[in-house]
N, C-alpha and C. Protein backbone atom coordinates (compact mmCIF):
# COMPACT_ATOMS: atom_id res chain seq x y z
N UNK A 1 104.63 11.40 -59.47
CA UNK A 1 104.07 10.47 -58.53
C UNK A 1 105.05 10.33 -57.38
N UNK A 2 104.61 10.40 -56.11
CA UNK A 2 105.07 10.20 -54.94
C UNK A 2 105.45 8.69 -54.90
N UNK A 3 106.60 8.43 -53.94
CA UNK A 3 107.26 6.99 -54.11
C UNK A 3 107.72 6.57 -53.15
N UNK A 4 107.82 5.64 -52.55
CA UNK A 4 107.84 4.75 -51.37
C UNK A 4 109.20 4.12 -51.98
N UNK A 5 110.73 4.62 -51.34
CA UNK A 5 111.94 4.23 -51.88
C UNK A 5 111.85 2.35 -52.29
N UNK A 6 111.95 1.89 -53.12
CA UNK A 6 112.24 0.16 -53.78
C UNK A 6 110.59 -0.15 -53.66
N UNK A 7 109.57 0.14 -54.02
CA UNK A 7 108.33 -0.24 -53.90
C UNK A 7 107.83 -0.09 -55.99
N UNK A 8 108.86 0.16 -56.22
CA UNK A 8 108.78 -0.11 -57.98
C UNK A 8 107.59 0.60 -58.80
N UNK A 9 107.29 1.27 -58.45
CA UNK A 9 105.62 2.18 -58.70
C UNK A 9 106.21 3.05 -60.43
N UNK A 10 105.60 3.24 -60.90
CA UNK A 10 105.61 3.97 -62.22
C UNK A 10 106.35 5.21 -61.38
N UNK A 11 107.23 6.33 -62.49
CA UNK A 11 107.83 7.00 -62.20
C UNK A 11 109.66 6.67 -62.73
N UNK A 12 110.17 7.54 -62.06
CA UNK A 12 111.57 7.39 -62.57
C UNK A 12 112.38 6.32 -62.35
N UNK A 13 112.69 5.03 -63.64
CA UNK A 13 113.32 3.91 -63.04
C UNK A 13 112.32 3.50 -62.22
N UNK A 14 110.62 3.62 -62.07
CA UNK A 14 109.95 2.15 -61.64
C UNK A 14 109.27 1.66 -62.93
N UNK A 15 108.93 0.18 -62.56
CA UNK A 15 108.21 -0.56 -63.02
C UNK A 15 106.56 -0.75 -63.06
N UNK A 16 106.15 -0.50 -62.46
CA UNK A 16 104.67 -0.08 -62.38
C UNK A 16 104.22 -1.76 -62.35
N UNK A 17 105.37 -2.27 -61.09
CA UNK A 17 104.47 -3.36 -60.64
C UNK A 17 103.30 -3.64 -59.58
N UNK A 18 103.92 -2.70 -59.03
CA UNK A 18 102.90 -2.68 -57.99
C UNK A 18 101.34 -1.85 -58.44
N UNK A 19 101.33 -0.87 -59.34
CA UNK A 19 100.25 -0.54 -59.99
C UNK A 19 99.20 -1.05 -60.64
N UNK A 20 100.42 -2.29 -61.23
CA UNK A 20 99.09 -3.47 -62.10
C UNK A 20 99.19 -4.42 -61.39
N UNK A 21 99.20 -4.53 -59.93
CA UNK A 21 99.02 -6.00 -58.99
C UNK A 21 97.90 -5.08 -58.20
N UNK A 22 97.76 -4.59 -58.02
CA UNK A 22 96.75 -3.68 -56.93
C UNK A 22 95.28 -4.12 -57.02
N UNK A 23 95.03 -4.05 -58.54
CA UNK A 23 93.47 -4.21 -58.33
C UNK A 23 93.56 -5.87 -58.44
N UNK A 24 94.35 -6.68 -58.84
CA UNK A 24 94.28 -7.88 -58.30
C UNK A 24 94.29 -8.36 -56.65
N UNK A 25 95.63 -7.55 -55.97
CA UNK A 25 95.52 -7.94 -54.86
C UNK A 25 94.05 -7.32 -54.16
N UNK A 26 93.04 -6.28 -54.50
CA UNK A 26 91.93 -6.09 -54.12
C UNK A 26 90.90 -7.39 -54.58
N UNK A 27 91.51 -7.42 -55.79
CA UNK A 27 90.07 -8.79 -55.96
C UNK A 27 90.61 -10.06 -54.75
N UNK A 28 91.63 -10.08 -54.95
CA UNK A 28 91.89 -11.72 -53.83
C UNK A 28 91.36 -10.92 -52.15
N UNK A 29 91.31 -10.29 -51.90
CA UNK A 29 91.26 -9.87 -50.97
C UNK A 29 89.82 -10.10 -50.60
N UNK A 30 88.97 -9.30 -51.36
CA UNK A 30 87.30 -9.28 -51.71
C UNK A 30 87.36 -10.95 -51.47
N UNK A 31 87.28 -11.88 -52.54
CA UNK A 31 87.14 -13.32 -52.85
C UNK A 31 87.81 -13.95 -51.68
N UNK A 32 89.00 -13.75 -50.92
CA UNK A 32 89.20 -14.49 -49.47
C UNK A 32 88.23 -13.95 -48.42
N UNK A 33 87.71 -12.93 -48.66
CA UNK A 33 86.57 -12.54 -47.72
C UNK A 33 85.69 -13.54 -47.76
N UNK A 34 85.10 -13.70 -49.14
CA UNK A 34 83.68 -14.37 -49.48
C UNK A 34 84.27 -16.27 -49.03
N UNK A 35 85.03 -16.49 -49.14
CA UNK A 35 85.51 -18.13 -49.07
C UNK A 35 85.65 -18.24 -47.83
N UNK A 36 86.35 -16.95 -46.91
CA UNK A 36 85.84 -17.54 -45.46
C UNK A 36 84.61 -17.45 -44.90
N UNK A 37 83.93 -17.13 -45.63
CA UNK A 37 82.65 -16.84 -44.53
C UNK A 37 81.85 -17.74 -45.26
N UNK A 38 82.10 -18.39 -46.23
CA UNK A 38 81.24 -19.62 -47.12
C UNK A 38 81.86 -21.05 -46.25
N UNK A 39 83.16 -21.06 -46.20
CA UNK A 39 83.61 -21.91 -44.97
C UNK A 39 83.42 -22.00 -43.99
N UNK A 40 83.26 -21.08 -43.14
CA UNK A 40 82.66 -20.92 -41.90
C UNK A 40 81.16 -21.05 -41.76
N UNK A 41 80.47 -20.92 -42.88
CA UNK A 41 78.73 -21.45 -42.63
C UNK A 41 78.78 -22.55 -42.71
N UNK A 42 77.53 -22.68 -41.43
CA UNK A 42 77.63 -24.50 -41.30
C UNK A 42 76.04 -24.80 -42.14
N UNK A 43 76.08 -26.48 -42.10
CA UNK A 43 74.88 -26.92 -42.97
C UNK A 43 73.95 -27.17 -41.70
N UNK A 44 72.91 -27.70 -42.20
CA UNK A 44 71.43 -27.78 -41.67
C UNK A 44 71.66 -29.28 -40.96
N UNK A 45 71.22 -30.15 -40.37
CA UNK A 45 71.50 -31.11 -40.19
C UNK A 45 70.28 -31.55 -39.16
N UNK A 46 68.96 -32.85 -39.37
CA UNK A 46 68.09 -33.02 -38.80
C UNK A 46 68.69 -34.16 -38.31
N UNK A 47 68.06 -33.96 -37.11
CA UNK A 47 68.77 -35.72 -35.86
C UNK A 47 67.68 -35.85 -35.35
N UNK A 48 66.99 -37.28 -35.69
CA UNK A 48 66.11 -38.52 -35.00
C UNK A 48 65.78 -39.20 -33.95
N UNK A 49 65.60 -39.29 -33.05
CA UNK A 49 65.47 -40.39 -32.49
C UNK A 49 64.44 -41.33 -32.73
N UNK A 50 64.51 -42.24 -32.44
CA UNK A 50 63.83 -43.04 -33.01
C UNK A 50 63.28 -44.77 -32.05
N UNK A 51 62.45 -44.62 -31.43
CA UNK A 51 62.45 -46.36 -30.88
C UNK A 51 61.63 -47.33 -31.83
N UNK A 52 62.40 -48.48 -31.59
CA UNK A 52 61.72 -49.67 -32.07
C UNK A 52 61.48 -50.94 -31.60
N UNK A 53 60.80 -51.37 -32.12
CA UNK A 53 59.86 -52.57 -30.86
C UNK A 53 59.51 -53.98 -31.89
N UNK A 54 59.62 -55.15 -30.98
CA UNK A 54 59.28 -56.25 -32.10
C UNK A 54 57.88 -56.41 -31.20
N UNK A 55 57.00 -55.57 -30.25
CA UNK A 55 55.96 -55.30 -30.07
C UNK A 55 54.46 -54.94 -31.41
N UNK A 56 53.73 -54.91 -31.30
CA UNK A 56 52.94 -53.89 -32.11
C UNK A 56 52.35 -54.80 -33.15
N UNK A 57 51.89 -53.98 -34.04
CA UNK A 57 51.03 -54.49 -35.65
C UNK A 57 52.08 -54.39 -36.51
N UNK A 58 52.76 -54.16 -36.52
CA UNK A 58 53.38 -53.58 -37.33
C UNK A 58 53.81 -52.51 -38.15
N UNK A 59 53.34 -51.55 -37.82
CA UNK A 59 52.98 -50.29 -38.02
C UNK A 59 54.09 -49.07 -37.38
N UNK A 60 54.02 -48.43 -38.72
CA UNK A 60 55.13 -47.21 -37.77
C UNK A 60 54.43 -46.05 -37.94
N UNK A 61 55.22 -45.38 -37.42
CA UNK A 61 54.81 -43.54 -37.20
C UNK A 61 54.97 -43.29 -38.52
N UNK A 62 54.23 -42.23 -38.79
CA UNK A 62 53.59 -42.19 -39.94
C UNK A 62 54.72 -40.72 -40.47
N UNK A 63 55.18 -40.25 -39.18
CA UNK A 63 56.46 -39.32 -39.33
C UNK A 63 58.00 -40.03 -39.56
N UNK A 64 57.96 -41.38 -40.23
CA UNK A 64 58.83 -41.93 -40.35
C UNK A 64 58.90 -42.33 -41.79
N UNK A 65 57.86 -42.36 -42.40
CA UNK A 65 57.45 -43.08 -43.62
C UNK A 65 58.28 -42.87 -44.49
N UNK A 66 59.07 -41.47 -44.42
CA UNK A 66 60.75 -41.45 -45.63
C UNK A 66 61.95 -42.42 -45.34
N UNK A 67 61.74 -43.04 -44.03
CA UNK A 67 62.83 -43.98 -44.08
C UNK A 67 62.48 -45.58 -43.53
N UNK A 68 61.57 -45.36 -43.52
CA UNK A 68 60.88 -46.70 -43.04
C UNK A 68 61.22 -48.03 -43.67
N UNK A 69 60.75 -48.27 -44.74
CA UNK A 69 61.62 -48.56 -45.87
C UNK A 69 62.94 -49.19 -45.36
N UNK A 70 64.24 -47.97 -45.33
CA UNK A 70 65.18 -48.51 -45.00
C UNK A 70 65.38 -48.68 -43.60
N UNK A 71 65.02 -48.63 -42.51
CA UNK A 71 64.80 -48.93 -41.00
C UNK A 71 64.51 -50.36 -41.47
N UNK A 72 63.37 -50.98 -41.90
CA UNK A 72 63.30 -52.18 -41.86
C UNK A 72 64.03 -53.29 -42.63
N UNK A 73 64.61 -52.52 -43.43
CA UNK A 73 66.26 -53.42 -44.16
C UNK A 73 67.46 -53.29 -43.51
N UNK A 74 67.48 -52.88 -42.37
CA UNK A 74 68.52 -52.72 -41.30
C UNK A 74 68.32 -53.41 -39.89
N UNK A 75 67.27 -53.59 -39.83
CA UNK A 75 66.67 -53.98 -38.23
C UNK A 75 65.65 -54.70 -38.54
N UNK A 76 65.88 -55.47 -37.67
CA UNK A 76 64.14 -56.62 -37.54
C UNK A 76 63.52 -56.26 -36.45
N UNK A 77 62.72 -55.40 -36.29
CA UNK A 77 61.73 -54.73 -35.53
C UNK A 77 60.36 -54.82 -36.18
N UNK A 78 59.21 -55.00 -35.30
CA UNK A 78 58.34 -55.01 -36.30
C UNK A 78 57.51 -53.53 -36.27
N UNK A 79 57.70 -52.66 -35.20
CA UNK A 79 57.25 -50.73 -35.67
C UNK A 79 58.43 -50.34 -35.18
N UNK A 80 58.11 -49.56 -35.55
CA UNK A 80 59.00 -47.72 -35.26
C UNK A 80 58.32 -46.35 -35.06
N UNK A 81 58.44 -45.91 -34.05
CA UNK A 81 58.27 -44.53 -33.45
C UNK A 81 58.75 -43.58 -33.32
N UNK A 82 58.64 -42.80 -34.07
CA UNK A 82 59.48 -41.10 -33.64
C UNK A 82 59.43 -40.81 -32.09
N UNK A 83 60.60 -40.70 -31.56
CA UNK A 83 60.34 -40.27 -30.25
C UNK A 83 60.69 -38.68 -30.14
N UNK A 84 61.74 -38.21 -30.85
CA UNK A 84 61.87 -36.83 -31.21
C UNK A 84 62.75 -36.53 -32.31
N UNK A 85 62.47 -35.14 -32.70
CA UNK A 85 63.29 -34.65 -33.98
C UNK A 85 63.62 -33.40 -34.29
N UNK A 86 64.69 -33.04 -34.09
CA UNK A 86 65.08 -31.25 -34.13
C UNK A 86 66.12 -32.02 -35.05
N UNK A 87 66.14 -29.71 -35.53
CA UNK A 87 67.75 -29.38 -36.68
C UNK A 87 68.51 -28.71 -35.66
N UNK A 88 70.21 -28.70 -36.37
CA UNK A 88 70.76 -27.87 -36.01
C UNK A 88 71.60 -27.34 -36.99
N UNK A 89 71.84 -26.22 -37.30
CA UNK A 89 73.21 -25.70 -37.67
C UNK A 89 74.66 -26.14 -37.70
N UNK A 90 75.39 -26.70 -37.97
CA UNK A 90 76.41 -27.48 -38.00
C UNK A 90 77.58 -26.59 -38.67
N UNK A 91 78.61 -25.64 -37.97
CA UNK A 91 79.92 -25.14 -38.59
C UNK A 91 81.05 -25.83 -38.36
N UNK A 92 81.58 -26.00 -39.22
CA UNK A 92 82.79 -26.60 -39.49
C UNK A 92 83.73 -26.12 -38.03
N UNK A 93 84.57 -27.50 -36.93
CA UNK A 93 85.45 -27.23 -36.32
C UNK A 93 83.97 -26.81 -34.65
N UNK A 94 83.44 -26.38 -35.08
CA UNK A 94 82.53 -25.90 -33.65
C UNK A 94 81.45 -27.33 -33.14
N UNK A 95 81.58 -27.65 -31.98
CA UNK A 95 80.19 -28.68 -31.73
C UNK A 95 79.37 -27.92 -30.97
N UNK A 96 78.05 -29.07 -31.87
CA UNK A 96 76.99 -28.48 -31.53
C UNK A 96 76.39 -29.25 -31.04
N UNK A 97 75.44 -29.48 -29.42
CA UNK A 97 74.84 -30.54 -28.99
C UNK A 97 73.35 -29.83 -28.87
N UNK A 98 72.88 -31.29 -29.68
CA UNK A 98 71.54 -30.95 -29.74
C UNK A 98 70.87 -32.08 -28.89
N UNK A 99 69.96 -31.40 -27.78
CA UNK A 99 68.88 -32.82 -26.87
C UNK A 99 67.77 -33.01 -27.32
N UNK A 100 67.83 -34.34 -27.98
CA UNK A 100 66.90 -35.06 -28.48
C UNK A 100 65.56 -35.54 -27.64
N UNK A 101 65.82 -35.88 -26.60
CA UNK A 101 65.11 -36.56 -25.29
C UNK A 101 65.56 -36.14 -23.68
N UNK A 102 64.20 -35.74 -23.06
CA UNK A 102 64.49 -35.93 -21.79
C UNK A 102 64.58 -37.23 -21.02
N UNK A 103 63.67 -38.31 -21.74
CA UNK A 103 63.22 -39.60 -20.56
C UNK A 103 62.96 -40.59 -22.46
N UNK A 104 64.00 -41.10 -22.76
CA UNK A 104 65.19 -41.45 -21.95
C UNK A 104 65.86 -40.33 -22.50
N UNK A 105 67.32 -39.72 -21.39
CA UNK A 105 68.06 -38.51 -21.54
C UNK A 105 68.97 -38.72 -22.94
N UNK A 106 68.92 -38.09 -23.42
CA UNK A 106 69.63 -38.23 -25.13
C UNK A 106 69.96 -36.75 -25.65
N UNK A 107 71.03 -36.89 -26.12
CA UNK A 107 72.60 -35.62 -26.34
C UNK A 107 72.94 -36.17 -27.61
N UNK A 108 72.65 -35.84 -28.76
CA UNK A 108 73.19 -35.81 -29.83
C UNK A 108 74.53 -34.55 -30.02
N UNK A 109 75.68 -34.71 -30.15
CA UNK A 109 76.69 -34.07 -30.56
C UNK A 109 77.55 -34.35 -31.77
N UNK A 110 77.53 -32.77 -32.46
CA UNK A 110 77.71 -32.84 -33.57
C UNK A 110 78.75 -31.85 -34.22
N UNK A 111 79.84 -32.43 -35.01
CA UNK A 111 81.03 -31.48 -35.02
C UNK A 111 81.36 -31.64 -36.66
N UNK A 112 80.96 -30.92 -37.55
CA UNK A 112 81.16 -30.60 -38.96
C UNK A 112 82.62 -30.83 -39.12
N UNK A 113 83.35 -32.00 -39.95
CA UNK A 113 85.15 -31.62 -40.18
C UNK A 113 85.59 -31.18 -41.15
N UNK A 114 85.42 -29.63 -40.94
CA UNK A 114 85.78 -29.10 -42.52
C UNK A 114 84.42 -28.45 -43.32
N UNK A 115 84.31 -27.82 -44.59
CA UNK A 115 83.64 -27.17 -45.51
C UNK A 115 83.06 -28.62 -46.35
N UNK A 116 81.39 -28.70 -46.59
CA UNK A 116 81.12 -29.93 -46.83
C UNK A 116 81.32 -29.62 -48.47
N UNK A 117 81.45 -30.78 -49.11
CA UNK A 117 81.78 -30.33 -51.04
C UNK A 117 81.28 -31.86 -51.56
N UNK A 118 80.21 -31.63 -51.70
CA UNK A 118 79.20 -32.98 -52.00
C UNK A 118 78.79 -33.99 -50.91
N UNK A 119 79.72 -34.22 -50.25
CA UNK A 119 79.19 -34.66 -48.58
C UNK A 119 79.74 -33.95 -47.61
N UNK A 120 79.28 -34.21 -46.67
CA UNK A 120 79.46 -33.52 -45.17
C UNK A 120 80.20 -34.55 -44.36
N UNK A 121 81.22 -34.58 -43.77
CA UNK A 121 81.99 -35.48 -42.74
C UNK A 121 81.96 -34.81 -41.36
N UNK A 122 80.93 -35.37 -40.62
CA UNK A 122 79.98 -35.04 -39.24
C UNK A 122 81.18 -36.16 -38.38
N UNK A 123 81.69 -35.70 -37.25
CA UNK A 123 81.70 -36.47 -35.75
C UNK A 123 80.35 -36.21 -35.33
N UNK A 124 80.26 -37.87 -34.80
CA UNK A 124 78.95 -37.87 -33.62
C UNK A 124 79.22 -38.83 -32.43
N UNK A 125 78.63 -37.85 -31.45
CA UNK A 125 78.74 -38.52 -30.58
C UNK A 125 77.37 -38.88 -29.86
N UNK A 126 76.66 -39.81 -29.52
CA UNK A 126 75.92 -40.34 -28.60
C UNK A 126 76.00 -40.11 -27.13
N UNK A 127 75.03 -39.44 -26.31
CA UNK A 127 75.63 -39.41 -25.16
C UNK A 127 73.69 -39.68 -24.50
N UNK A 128 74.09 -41.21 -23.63
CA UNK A 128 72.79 -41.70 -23.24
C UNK A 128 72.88 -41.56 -21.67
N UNK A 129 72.01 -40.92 -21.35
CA UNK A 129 71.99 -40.51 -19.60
C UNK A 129 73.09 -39.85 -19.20
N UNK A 130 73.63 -38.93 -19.87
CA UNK A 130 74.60 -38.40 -19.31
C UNK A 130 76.13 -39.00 -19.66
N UNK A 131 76.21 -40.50 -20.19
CA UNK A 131 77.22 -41.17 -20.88
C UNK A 131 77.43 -41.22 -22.27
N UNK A 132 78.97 -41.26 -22.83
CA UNK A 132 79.13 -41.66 -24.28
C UNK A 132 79.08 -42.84 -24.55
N UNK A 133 77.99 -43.11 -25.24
CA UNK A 133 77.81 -44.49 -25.88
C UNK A 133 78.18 -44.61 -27.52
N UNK A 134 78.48 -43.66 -28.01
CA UNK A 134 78.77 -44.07 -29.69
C UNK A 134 79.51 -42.53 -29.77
N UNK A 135 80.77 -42.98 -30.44
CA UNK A 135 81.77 -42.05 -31.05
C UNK A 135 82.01 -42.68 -32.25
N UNK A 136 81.52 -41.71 -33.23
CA UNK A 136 81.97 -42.27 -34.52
C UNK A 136 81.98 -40.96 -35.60
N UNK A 137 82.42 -41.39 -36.98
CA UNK A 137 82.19 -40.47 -37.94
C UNK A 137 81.46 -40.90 -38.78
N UNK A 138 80.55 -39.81 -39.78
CA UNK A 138 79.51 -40.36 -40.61
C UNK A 138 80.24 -38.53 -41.89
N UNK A 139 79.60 -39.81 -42.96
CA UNK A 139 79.34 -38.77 -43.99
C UNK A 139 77.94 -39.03 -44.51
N UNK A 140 77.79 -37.47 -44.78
CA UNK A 140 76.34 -37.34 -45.25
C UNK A 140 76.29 -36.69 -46.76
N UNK A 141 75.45 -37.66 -47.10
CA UNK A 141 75.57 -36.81 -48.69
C UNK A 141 74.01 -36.20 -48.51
N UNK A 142 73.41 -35.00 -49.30
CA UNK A 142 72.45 -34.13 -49.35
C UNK A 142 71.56 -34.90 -49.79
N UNK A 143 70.62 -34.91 -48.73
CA UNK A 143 69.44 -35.78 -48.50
C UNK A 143 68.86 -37.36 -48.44
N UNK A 144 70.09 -37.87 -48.00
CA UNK A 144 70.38 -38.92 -47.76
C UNK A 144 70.52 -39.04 -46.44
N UNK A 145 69.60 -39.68 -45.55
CA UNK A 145 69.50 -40.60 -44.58
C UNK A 145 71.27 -41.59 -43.96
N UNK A 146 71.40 -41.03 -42.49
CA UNK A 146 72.31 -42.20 -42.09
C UNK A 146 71.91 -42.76 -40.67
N UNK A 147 71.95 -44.16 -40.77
CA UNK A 147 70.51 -44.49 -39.27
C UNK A 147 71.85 -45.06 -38.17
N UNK A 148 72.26 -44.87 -37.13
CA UNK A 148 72.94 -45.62 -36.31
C UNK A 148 72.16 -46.31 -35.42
N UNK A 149 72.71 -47.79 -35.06
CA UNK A 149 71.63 -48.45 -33.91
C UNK A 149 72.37 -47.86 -32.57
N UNK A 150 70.91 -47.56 -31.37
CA UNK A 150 71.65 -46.98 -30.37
C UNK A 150 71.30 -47.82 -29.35
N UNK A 151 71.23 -47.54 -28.28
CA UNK A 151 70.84 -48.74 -26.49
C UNK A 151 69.62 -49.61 -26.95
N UNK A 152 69.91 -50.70 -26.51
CA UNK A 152 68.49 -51.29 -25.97
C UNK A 152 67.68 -50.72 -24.94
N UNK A 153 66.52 -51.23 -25.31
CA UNK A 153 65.66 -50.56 -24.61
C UNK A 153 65.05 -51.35 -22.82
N UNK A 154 66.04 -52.27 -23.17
CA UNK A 154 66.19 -53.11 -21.81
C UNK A 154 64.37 -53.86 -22.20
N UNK A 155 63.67 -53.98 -22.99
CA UNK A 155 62.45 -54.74 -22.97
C UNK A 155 62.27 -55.67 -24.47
N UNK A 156 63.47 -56.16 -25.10
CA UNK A 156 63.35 -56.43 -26.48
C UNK A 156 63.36 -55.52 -27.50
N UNK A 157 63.03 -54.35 -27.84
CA UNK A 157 63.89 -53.32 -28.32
C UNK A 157 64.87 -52.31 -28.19
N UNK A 158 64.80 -51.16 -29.27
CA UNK A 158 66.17 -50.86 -29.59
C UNK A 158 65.70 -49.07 -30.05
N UNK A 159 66.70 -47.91 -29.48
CA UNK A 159 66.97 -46.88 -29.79
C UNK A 159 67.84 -46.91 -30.90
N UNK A 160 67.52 -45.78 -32.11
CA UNK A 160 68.06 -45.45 -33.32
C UNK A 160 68.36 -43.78 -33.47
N UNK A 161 69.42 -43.64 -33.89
CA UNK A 161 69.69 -42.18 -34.01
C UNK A 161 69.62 -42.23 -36.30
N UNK A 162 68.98 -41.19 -36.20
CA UNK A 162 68.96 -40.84 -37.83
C UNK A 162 68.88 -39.39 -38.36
N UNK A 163 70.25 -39.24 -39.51
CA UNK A 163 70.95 -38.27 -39.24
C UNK A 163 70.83 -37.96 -40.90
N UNK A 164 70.01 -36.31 -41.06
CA UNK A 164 70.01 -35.95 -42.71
C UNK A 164 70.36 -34.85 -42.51
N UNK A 165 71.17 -34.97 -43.83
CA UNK A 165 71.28 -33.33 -44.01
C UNK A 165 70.42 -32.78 -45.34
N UNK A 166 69.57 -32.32 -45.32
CA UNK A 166 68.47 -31.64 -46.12
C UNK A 166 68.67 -30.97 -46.96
């Protein structure tokens, strides 16, 4: 066997360490492949908007009815309206701004911290007409609902941002 001088390989006076580390250092190699690119995928993440009004019958959007429920153990409004609702992709370390609304202008931004491992720890930021109105952090556990209250609506109600990860 050919020998790479102090590299310890089977042969005269080696050890044949490096022979039986090899197909290990191939497996770690393989398996740090697969862990970064499982780290680097981001989760799914649906963002809400949401208005509410002490207007109305009482009655909400009928595209609300999974959290309605808890909207009204949080807020004394008497409906609620979907005003819009997209996903986005969410990777760890990258933001992602997703526009919720043209009129009123609404910028959901969203920055994954880290590989989620039973919850997800999301920065969000609020950004209403072009301004930051809410910087905060949220954790999300899988399929669990998190509702933030957002602007008034300058007429007796109130904008809501609501944030799942699916």
């Amino acid at each position: 066997m050919n020998c790479i001088p102090n590299c310890h390989c089977r042969g005269p006076g080696g050890t044949g360490r490096v022979a039986r580390l090899a197909p290990l250092a191939a497996a770690a190699a393989v398996l740090g492949i697969f862990c970064s690119g499982a780290a680097q995928q981001g989760i799914q993440i649906q963002a809400r908007l949401i208005h509410a009004t002490k207007e109305g019958d009482g009655s909400s959007d009928s595209r609300l009815r999974d959290i309605e429920q808890q909207l009204r153990s949080l807020f004394r409004f008497s409906s609620y309206k979907l005003v819009s609702q997209k996903s986005a992709t969410v990777a760890p370390g990258k933001p992602q701004n997703v526009k919720l609304s043209g009129s009123p202008d609404c910028t959901v931004g969203l920055t994954l911290q880290g590989p989620p491992s039973g919850q997800a720890t999301v920065q969000v930021q609020l950004l209403w007409n072009s301004r930051p109105i809410l910087n905060t952090t949220v954790r999300l556990s899988r399929g669990a609902n998190v509702i933030l209250g957002g602007p008034p609506d300058g007429k007796g109600g109130s904008y809501m941002l609501a944030l799942k990860w699916p």
